[in-house]
Structures are given as C-alpha cells and as structure tokens.
PDB file of N, CA and C in Angstrom:
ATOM      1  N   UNK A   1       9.164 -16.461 -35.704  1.00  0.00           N
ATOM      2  CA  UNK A   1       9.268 -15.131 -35.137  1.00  0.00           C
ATOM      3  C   UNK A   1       8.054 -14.807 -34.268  1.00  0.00           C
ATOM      4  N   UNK A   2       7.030 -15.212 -35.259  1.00  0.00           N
ATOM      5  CA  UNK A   2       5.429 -15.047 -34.061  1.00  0.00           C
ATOM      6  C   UNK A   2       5.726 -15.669 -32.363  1.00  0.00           C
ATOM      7  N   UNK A   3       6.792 -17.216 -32.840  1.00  0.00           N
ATOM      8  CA  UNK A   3       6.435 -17.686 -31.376  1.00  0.00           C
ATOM      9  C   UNK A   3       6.810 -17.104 -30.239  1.00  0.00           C
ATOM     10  N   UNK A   4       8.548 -15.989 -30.956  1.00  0.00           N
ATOM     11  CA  UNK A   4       8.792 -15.470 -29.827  1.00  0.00           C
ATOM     12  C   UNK A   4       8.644 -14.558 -29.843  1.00  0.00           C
ATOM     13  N   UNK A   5       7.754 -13.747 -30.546  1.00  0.00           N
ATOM     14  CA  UNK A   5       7.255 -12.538 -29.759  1.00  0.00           C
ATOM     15  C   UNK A   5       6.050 -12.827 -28.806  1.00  0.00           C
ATOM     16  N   UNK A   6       5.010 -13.864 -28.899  1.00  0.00           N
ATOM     17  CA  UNK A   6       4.222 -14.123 -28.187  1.00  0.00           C
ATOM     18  C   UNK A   6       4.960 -14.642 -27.204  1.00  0.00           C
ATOM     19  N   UNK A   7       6.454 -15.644 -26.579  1.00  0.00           N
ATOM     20  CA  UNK A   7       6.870 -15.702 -25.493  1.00  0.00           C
ATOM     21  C   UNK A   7       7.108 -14.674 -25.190  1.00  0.00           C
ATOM     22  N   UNK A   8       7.728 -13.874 -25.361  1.00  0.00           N
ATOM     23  CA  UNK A   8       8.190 -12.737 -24.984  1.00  0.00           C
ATOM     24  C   UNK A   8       7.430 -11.730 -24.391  1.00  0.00           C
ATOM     25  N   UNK A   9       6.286 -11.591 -25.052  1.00  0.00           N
ATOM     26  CA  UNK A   9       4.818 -10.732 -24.683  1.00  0.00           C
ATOM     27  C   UNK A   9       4.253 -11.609 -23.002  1.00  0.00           C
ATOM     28  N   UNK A  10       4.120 -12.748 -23.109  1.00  0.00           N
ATOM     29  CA  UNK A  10       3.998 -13.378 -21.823  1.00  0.00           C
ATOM     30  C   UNK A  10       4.959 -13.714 -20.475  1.00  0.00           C
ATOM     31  N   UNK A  11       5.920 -13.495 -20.914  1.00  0.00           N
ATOM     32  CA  UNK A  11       7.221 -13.462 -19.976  1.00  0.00           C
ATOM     33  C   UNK A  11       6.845 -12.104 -18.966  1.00  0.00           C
ATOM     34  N   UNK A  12       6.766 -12.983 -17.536  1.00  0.00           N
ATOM     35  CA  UNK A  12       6.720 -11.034 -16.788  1.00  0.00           C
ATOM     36  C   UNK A  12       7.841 -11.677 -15.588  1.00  0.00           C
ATOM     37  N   UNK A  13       8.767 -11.980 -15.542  1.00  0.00           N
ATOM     38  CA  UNK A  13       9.884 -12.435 -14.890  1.00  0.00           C
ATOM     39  C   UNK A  13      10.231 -10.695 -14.661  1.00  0.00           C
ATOM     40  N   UNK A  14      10.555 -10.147 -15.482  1.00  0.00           N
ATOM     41  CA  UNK A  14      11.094  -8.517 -15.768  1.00  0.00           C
ATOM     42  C   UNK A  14       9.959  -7.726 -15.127  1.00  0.00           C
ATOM     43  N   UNK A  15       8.759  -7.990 -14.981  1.00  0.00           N
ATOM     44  CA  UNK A  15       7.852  -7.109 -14.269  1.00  0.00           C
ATOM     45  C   UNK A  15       8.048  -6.667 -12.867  1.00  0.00           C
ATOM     46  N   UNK A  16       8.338  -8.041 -12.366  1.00  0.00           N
ATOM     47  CA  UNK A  16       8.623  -8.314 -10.592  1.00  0.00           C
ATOM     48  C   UNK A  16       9.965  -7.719 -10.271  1.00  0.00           C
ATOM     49  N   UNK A  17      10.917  -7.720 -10.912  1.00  0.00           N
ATOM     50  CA  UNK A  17      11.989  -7.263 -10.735  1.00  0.00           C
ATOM     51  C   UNK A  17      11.584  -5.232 -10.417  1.00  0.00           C
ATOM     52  N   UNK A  18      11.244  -4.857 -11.802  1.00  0.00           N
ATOM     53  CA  UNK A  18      10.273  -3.585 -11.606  1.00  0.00           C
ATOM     54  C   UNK A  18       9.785  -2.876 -10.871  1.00  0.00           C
ATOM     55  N   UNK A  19       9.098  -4.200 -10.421  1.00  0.00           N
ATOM     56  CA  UNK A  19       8.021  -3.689  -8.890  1.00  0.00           C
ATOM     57  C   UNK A  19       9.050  -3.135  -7.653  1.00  0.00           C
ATOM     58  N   UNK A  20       9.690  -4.400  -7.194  1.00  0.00           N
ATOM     59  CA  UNK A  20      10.720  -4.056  -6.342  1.00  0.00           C
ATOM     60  C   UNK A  20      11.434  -3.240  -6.474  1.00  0.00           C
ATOM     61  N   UNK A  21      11.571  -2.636  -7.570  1.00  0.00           N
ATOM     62  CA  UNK A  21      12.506  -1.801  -7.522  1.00  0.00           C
ATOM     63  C   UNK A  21      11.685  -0.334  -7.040  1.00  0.00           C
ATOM     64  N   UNK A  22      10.572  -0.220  -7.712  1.00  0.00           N
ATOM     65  CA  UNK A  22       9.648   1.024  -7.155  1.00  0.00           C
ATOM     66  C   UNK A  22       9.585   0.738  -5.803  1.00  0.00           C
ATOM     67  N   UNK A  23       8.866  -0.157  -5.285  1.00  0.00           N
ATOM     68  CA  UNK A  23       9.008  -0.733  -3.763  1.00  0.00           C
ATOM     69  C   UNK A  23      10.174   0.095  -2.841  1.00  0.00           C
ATOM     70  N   UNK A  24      10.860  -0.354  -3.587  1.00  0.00           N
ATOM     71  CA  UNK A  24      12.350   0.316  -2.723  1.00  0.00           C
ATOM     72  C   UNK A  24      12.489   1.394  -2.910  1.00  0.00           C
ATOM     73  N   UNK A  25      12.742   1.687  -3.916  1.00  0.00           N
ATOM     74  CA  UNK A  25      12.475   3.760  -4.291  1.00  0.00           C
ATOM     75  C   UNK A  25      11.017   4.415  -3.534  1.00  0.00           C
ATOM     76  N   UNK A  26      10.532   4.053  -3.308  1.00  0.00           N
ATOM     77  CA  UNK A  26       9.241   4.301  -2.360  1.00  0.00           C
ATOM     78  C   UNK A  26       9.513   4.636  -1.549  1.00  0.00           C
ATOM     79  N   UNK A  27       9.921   3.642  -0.734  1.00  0.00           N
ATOM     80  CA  UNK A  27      10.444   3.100   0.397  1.00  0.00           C
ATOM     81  C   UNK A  27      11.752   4.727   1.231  1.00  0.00           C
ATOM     82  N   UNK A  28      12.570   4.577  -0.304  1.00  0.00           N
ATOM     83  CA  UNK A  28      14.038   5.571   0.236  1.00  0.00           C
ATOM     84  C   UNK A  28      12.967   6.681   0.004  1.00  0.00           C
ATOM     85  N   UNK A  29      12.402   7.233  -0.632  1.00  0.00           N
ATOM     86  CA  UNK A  29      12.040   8.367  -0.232  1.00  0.00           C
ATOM     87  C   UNK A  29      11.276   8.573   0.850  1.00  0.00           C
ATOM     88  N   UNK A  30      10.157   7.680   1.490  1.00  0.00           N
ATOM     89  CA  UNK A  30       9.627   7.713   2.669  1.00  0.00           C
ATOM     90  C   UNK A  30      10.511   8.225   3.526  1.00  0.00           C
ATOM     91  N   UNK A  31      11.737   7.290   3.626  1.00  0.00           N
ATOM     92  CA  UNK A  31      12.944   7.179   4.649  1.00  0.00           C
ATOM     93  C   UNK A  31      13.474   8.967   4.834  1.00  0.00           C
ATOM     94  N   UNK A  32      13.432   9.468   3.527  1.00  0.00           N
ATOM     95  CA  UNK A  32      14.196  10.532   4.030  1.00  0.00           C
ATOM     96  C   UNK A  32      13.163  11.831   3.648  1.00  0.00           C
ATOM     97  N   UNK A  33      11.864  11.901   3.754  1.00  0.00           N
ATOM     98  CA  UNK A  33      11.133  12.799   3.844  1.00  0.00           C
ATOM     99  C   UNK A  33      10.863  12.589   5.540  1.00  0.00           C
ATOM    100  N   UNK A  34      10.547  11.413   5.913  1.00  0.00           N
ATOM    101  CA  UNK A  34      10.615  11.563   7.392  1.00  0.00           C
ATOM    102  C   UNK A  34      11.559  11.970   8.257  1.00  0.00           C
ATOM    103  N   UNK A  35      12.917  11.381   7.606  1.00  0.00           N
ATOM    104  CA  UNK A  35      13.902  12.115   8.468  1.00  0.00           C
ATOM    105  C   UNK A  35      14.204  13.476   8.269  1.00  0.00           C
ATOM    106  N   UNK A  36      13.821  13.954   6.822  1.00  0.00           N
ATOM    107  CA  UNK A  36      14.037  15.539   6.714  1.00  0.00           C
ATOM    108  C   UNK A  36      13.349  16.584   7.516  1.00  0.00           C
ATOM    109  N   UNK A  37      12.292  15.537   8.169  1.00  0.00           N
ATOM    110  CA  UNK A  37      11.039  16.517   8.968  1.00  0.00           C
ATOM    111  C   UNK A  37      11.515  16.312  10.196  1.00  0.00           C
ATOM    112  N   UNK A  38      12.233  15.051  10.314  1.00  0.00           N
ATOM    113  CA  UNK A  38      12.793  14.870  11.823  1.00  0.00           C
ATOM    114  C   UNK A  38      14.010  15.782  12.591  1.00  0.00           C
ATOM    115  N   UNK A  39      14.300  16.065  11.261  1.00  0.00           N
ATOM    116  CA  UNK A  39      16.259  16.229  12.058  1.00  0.00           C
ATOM    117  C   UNK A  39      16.081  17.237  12.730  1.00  0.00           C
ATOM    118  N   UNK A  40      14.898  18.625  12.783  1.00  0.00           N
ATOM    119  CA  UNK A  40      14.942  19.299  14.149  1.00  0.00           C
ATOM    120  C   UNK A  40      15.549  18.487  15.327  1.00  0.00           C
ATOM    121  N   UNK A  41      14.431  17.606  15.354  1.00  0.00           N
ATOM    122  CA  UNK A  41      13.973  16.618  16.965  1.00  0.00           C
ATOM    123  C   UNK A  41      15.089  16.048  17.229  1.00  0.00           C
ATOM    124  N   UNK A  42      15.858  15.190  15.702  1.00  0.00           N
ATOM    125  CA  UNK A  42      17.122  14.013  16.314  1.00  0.00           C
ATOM    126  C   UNK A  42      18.391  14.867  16.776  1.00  0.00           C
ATOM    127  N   UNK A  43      18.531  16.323  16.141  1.00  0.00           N
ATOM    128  CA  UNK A  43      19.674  16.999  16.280  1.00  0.00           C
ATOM    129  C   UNK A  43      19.438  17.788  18.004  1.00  0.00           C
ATOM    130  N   UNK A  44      18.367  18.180  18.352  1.00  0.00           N
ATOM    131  CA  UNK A  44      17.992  18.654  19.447  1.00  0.00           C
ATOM    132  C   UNK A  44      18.654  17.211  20.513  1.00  0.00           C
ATOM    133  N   UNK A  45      18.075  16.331  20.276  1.00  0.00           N
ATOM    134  CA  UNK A  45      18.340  15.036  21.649  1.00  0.00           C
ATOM    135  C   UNK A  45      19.819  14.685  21.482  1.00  0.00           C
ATOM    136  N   UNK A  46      20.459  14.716  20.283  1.00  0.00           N
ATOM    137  CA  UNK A  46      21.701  14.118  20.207  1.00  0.00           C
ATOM    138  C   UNK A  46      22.747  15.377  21.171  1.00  0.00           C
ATOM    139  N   UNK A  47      21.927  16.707  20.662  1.00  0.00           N
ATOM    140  CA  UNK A  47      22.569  17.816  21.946  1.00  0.00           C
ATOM    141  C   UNK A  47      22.261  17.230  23.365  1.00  0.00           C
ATOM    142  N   UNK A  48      21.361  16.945  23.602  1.00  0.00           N
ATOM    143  CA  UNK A  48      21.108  16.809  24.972  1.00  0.00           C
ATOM    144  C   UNK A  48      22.008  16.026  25.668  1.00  0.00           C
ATOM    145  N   UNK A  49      21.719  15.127  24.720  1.00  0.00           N
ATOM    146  CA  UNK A  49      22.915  13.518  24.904  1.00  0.00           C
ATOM    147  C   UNK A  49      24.364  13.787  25.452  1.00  0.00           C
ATOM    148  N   UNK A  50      24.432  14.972  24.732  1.00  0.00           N
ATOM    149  CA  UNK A  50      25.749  15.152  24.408  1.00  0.00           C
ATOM    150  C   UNK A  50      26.496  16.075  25.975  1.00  0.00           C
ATOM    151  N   UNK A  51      25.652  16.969  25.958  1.00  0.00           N
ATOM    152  CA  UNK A  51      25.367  17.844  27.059  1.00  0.00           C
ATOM    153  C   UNK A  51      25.426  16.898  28.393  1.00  0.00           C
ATOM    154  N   UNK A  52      24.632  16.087  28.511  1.00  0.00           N
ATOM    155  CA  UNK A  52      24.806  15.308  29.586  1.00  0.00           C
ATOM    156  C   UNK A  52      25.712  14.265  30.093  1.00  0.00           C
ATOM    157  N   UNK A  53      26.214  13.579  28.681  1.00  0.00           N
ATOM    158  CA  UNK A  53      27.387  13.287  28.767  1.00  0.00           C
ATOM    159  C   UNK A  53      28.813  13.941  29.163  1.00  0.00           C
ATOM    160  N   UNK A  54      28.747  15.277  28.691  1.00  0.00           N
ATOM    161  CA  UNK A  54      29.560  16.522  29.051  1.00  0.00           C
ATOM    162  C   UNK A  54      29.720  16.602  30.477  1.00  0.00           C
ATOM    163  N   UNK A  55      28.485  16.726  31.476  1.00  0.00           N
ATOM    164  CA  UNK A  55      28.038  16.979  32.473  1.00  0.00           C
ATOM    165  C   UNK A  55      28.654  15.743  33.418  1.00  0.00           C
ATOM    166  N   UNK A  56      28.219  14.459  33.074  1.00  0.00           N
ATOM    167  CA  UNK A  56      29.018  13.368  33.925  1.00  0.00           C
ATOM    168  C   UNK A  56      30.156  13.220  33.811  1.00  0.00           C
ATOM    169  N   UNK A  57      30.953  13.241  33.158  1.00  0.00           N
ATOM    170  CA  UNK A  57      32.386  13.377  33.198  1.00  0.00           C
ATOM    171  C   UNK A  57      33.045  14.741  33.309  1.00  0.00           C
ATOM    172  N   UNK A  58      32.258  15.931  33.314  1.00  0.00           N
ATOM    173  CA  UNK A  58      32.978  17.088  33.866  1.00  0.00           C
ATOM    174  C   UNK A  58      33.676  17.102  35.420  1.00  0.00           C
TER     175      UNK A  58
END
C-alpha cells in the first residue's frame, strides 16, 4: 500500500493536464474581457462597412 501511495504522490502526469487547462481558461477570459471593451469599436466599423456597402450598390 506504501508503494502506491508513494507512486501516486510522485505521478504529476495529472498536474500538466491542470495547467492547461488554467492556461486556457486564462486565455477565454482574456479573449472576452477584450472584446467586451471592444464591441463599441467592432460594432461602430461593422456599421460603417455596412453603410458603405449600402452606398455602392445603391
């Protein structure tokens, strides 16, 4: 029983998995605190876009 709790205690296969996973949850929230600050700006140009597109084919 000692041996495998001492494998077990040394096993970090499950650590790395862990990491990445914070990594990525990091990551998605970066993603959408920036875009939450963005979407003034992206919703403004996608009008423009849109507008001008309007404009050439009117």
């Amino acid at each position: 029983m000692t041996k495998f709790i001492s494998r077990f205690a040394k096993d970090e296969s499950g650590a790395t998995a862990i990491e990445y996973g914070l990594i990525a949850a990091l990551v998605a929230v970066a993603l959408i605190t920036v875009l939450g600050t963005m979407s003034g700006q992206l919703e403004a140009t996608f009008k423009k876009v849109e507008t001008k597109l309007i404009e050439a084919n009117g």
